[in-house]
N, C-alpha and C. Protein backbone atom coordinates (compact mmCIF):
# COMPACT_ATOMS: atom_id res chain seq x y z
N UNK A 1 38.74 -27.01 49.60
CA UNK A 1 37.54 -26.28 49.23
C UNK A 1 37.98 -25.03 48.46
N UNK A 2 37.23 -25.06 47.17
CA UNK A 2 37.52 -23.57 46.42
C UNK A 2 36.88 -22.29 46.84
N UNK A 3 35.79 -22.47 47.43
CA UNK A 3 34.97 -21.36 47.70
C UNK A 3 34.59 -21.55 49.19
N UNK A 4 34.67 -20.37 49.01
CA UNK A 4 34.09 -20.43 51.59
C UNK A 4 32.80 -20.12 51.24
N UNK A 5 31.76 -20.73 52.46
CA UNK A 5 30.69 -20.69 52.42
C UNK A 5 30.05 -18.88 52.75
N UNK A 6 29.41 -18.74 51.76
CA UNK A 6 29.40 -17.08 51.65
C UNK A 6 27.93 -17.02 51.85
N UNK A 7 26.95 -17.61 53.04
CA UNK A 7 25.80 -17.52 53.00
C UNK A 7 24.98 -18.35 52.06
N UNK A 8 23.68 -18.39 51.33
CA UNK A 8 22.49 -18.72 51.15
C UNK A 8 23.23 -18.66 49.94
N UNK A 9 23.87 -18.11 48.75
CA UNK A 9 24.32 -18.43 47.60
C UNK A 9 25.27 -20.08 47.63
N UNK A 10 25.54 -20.10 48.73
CA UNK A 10 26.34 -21.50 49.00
C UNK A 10 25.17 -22.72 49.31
N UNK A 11 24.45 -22.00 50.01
CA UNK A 11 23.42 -23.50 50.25
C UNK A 11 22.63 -23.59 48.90
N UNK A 12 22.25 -22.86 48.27
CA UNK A 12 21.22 -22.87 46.88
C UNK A 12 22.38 -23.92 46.35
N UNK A 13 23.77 -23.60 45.79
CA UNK A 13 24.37 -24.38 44.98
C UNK A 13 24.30 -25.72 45.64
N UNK A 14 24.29 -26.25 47.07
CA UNK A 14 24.26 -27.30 48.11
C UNK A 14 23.07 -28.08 47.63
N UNK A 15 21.53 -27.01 47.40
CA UNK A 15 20.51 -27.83 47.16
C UNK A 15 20.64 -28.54 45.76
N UNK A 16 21.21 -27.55 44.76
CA UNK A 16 20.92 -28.16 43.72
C UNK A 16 22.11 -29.00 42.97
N UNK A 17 23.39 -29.22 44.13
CA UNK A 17 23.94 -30.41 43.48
C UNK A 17 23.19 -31.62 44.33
N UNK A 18 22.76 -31.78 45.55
CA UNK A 18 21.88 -32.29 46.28
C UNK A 18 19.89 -33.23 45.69
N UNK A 19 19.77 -31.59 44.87
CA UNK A 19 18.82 -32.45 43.91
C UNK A 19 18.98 -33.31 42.78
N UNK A 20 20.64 -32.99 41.99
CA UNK A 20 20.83 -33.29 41.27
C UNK A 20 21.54 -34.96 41.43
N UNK A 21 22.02 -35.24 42.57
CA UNK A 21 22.00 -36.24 43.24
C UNK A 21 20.85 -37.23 43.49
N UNK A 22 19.99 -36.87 43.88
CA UNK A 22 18.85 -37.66 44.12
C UNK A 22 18.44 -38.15 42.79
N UNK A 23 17.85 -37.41 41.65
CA UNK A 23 17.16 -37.32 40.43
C UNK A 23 18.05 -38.69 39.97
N UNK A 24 19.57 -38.23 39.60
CA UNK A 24 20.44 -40.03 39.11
C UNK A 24 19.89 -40.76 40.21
N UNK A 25 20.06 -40.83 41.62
CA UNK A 25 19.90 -41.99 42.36
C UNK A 25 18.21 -42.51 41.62
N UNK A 26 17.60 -41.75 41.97
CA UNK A 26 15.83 -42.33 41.30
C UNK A 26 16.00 -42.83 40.35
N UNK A 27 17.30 -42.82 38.82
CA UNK A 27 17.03 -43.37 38.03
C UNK A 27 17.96 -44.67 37.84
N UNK A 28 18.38 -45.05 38.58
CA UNK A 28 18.69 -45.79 39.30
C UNK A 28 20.55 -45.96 39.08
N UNK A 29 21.11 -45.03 38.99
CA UNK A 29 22.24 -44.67 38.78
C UNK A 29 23.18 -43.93 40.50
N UNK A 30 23.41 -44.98 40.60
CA UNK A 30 24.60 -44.72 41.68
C UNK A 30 26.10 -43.87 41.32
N UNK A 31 26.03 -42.67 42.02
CA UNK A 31 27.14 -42.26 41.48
C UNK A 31 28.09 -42.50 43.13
N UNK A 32 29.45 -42.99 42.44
CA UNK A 32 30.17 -43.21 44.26
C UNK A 32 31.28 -42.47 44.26
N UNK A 33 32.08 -42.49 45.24
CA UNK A 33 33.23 -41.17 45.35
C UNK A 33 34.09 -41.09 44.29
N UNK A 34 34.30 -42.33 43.27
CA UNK A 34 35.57 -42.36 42.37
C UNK A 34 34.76 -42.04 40.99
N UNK A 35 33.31 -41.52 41.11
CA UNK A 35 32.66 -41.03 39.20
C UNK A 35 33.14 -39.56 39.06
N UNK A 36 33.23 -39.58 37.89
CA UNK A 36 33.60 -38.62 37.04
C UNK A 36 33.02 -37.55 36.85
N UNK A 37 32.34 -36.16 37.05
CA UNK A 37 31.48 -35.71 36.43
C UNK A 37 31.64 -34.53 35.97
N UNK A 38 30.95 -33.93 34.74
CA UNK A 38 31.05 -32.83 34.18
C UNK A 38 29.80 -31.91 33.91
N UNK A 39 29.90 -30.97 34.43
CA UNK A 39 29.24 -29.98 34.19
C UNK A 39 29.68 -28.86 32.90
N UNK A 40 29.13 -29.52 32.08
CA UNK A 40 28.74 -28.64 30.74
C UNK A 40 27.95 -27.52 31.03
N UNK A 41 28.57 -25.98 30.90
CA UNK A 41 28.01 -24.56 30.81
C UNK A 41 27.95 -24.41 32.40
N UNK A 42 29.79 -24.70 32.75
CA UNK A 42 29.50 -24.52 34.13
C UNK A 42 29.31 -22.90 34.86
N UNK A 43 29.33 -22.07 34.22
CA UNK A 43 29.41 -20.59 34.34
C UNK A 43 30.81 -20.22 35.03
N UNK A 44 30.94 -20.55 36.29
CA UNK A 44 32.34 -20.04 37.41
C UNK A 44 32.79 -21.16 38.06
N UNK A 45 31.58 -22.28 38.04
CA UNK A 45 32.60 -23.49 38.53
C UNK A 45 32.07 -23.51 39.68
N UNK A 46 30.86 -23.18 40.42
CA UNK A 46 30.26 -22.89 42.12
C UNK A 46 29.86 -24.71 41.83
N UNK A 47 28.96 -25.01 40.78
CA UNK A 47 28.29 -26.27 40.85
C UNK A 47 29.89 -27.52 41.16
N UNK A 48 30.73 -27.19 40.08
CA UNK A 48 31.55 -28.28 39.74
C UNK A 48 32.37 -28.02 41.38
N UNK A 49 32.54 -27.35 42.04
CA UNK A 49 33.21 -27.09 43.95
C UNK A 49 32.23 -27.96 44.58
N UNK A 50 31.41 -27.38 44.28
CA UNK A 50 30.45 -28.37 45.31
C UNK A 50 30.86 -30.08 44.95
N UNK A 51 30.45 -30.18 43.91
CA UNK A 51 30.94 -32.11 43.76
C UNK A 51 31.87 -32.30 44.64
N UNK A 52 32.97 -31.56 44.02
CA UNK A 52 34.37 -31.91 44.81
C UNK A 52 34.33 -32.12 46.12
N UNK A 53 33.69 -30.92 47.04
CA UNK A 53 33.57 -30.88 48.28
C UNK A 53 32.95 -31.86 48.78
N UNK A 54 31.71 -32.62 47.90
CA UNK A 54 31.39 -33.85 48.13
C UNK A 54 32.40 -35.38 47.96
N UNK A 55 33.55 -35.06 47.31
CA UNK A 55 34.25 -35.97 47.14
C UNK A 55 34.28 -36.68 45.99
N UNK A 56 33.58 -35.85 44.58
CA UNK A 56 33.68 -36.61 43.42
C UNK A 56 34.83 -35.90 42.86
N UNK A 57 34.92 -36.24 41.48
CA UNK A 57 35.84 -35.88 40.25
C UNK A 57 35.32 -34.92 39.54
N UNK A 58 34.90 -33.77 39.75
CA UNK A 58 34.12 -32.96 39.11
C UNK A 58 34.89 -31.94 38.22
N UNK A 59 34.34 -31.83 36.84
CA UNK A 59 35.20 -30.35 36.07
C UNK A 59 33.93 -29.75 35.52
N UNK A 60 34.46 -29.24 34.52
CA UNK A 60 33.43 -27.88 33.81
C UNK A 60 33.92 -27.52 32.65
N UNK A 61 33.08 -27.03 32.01
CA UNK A 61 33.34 -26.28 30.31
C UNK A 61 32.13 -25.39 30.47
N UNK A 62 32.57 -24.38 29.32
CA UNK A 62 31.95 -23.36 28.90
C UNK A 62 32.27 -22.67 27.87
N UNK A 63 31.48 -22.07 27.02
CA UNK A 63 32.56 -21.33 26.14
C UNK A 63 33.10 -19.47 26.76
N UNK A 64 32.32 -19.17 28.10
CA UNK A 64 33.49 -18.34 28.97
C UNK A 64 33.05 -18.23 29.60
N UNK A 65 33.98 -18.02 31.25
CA UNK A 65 33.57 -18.50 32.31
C UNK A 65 33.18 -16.91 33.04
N UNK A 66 31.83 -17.44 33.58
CA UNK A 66 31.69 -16.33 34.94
C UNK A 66 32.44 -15.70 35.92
N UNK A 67 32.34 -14.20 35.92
CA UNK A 67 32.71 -13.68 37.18
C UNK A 67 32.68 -14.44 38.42
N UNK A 68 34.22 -15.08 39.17
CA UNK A 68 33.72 -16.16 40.50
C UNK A 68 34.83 -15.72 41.07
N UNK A 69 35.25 -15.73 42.47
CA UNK A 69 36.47 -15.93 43.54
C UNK A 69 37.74 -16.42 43.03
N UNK A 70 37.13 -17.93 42.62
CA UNK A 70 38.50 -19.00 42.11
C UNK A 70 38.45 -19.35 40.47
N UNK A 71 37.49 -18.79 39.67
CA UNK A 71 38.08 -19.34 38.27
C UNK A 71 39.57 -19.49 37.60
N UNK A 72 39.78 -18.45 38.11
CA UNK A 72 41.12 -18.38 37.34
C UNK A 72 42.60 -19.71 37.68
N UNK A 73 41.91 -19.89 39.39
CA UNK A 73 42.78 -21.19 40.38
C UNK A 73 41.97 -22.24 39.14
N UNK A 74 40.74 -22.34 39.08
CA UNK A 74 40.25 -23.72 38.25
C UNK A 74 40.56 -23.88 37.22
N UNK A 75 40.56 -22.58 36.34
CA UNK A 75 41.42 -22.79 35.11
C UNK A 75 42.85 -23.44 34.93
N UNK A 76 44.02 -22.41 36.08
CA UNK A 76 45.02 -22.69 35.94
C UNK A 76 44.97 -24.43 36.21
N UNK A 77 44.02 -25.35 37.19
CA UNK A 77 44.23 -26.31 37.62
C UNK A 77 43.98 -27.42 36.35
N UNK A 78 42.54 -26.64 35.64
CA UNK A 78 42.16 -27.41 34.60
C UNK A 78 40.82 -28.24 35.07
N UNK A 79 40.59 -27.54 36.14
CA UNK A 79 39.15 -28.15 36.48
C UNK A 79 38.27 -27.67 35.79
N UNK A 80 38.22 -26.25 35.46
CA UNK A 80 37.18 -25.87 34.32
C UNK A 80 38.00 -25.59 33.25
N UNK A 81 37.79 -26.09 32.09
CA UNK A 81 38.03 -25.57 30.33
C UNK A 81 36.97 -25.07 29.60
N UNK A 82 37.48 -23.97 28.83
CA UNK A 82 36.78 -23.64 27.69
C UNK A 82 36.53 -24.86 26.33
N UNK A 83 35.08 -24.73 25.86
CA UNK A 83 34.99 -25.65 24.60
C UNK A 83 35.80 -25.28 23.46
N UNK A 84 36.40 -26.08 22.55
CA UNK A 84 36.78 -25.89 21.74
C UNK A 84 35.84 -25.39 20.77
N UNK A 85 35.99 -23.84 20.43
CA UNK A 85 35.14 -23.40 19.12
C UNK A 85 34.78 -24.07 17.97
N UNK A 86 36.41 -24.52 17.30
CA UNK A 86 36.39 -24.70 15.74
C UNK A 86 37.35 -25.70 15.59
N UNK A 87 37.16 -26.62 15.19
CA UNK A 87 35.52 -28.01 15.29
C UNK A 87 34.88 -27.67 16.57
N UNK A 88 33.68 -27.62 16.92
CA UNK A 88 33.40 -27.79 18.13
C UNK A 88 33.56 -29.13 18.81
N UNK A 89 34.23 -29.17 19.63
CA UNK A 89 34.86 -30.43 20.86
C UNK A 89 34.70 -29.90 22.14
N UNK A 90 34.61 -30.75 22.89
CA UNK A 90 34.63 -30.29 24.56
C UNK A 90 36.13 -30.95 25.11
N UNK A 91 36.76 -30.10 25.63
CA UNK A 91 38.13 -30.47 25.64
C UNK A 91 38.61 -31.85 26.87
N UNK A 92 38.34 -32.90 26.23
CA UNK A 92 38.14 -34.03 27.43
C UNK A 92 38.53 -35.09 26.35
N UNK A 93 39.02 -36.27 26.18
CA UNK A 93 39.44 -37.87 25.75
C UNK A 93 37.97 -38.17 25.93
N UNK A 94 37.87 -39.46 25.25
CA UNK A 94 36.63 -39.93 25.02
C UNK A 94 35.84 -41.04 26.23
N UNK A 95 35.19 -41.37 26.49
CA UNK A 95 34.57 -42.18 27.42
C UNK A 95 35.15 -41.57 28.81
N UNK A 96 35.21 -40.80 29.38
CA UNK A 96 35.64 -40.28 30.33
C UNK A 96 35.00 -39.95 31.99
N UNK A 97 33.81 -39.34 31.58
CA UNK A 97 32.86 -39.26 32.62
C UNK A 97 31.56 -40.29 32.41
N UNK A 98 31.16 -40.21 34.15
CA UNK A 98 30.34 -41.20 34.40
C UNK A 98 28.41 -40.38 34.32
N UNK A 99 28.52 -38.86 34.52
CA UNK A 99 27.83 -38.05 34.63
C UNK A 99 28.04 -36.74 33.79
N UNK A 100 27.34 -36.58 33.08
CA UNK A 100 27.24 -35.11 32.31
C UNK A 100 25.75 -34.31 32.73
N UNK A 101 26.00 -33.06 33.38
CA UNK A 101 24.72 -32.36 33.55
C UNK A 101 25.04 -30.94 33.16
N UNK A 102 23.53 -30.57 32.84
CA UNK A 102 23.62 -29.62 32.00
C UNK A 102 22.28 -28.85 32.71
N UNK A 103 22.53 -27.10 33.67
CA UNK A 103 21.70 -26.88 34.32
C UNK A 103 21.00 -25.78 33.57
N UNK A 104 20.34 -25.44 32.73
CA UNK A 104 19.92 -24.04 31.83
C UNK A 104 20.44 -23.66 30.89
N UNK A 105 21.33 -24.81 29.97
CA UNK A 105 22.33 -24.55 28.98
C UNK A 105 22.19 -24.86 27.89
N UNK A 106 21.32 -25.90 27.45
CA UNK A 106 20.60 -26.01 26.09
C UNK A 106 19.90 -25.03 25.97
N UNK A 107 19.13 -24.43 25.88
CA UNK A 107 18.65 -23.21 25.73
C UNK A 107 19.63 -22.56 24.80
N UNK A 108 20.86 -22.13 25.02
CA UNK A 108 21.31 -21.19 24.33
C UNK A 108 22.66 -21.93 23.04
N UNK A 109 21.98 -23.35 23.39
CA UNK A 109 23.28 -24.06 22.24
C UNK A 109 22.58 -23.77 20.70
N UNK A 110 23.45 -23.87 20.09
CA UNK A 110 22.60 -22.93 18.77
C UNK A 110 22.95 -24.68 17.67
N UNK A 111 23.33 -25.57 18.15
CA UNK A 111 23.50 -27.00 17.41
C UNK A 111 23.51 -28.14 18.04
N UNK A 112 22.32 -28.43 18.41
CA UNK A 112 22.36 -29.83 19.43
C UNK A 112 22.77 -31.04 19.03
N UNK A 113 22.59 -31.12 17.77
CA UNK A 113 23.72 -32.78 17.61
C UNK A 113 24.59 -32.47 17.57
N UNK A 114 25.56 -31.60 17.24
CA UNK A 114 27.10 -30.97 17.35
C UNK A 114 27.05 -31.57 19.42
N UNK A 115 25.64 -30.93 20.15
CA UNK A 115 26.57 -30.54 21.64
C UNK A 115 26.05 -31.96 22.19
N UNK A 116 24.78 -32.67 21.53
CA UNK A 116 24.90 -33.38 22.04
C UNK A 116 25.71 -34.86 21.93
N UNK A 117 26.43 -35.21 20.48
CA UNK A 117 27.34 -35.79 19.56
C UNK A 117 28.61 -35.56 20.85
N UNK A 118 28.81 -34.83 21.30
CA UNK A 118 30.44 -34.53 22.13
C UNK A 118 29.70 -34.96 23.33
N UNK A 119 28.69 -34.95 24.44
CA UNK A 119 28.23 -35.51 25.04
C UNK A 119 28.60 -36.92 25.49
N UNK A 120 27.99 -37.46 23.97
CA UNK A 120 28.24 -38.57 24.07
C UNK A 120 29.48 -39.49 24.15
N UNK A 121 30.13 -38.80 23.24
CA UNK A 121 31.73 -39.07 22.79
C UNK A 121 32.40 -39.10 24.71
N UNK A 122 31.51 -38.28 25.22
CA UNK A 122 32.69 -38.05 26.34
C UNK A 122 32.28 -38.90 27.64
N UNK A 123 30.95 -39.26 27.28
CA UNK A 123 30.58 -40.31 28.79
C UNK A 123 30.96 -41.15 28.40
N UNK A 124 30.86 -42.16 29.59
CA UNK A 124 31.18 -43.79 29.44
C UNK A 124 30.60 -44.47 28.90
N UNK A 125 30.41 -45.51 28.56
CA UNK A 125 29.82 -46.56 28.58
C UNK A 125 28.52 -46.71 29.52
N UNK A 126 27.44 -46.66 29.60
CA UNK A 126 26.34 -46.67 30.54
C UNK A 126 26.00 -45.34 31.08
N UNK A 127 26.95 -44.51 30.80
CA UNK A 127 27.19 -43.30 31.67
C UNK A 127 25.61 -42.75 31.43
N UNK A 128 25.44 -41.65 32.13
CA UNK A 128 23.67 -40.70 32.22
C UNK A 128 24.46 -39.33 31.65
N UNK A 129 23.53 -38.80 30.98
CA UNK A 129 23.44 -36.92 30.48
C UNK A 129 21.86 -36.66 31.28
N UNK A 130 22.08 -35.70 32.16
CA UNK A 130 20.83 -34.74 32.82
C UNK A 130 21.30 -33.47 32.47
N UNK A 131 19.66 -32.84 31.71
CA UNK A 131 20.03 -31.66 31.21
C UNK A 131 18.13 -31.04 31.65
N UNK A 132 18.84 -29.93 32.32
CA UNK A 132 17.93 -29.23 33.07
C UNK A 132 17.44 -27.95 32.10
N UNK A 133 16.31 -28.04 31.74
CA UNK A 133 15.78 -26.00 30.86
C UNK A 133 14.58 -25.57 31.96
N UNK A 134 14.96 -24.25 31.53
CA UNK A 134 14.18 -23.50 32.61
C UNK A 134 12.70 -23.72 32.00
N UNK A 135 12.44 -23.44 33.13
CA UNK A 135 10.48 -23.15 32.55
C UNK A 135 10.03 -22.33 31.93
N UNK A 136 9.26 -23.22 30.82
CA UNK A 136 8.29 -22.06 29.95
C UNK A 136 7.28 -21.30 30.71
N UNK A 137 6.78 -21.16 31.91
CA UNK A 137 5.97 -20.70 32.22
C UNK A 137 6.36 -20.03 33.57
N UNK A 138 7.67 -19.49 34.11
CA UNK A 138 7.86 -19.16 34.98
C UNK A 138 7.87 -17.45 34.76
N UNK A 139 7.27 -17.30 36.22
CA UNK A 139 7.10 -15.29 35.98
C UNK A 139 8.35 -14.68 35.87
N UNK A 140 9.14 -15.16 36.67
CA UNK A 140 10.69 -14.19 36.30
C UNK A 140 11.46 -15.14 35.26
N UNK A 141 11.89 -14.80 34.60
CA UNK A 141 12.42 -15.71 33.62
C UNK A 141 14.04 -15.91 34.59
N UNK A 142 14.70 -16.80 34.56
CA UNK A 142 15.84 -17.38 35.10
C UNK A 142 17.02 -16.68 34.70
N UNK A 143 17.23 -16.21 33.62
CA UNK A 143 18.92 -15.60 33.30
C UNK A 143 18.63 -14.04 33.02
N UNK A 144 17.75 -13.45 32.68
CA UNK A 144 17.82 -11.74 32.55
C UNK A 144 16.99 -10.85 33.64
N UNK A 145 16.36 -12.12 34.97
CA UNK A 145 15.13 -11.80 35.95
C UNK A 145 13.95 -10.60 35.48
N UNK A 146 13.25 -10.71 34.02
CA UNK A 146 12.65 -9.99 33.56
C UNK A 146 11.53 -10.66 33.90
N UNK A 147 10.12 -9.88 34.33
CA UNK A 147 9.05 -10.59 34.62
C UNK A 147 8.21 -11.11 33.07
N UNK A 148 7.82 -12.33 32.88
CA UNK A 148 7.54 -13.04 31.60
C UNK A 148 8.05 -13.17 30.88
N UNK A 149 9.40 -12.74 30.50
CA UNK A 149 10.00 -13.22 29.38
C UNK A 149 10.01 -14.18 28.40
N UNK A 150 9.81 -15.20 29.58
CA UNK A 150 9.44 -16.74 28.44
C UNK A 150 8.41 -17.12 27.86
N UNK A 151 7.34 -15.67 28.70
CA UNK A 151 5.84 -16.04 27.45
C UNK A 151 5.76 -14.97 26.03
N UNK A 152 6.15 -13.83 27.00
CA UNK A 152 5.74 -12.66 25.62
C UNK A 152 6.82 -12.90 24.53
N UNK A 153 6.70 -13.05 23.48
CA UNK A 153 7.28 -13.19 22.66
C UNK A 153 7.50 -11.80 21.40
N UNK A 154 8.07 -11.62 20.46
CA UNK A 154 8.55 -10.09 19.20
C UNK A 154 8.40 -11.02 18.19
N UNK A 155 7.43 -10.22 17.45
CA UNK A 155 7.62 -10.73 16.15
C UNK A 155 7.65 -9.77 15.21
């Protein structure tokens, strides 16, 4: 285990590799102890621990990683990598993972056939991409906790 259970920040990450579990099972995608999975825009790597701790193959990319306990152990290990800038690549061989999820991270990709083109390149054969965006209509907006952000808009 990379991270000790540090309270209610540990179970939130619990629920939502937990939901994120269910959602493939509903679509009728079995993931079993020997799949692959990657978390694209993993921030520190809390989501991609949890897999593990569940017993998958889990890594991470980002183009830089969050303030966390163990990044620097995941880096050195190579469980989380940085994307390659220039070409943009995600640093992985091709057909590789069985699962790619993506939790609030399109949002800020500024070239989606570029991110989603490497996506593809990097699942398997049959493999699933789940890619999660926050809500347009939520009162605190999700990454700056500003109340409305995602409605009021500057022009």
């Amino acid at each position: 285990m990379l991270f000790s259970n540090r309270g209610n920040g540990n179970k939130e990450i619990a629920n939502v590799c937990q939901r994120f579990l269910c959602v493939v099972k509903e679509l009728g995608h079995n993931l079993g102890q020997q799949s692959i999975i990657l978390d694209f825009g993993c921030g520190n790597g809390e989501l991609v621990n949890e897999f593990r701790k569940r017993g998958f193959f889990a890594f991470g990319c980002d183009l830089n990683f969050k303030e966390g306990p163990h990044v620097s152990y995941m880096q050195e290990k190579r469980i989380i990598r940085l994307f390659n800038k220039d070409p943009y690549t995600l640093p992985f061989v091709d057909n590789t993972f069985d699962f790619v999820l993506s939790n609030q991270v399109f949002e800020h990709v500024k070239n989606y056939s570029s991110a989603l083109s490497e996506i593809k390149r990097v699942l398997k054969p049959g493999g699933i991409s789940f890619n999660i965006f926050p809500p347009r209509y939520k009162i605190i907006e999700p990454h700056v906790k500003v109340p409305f952000a995602t409605i009021i808009k500057g022009y």
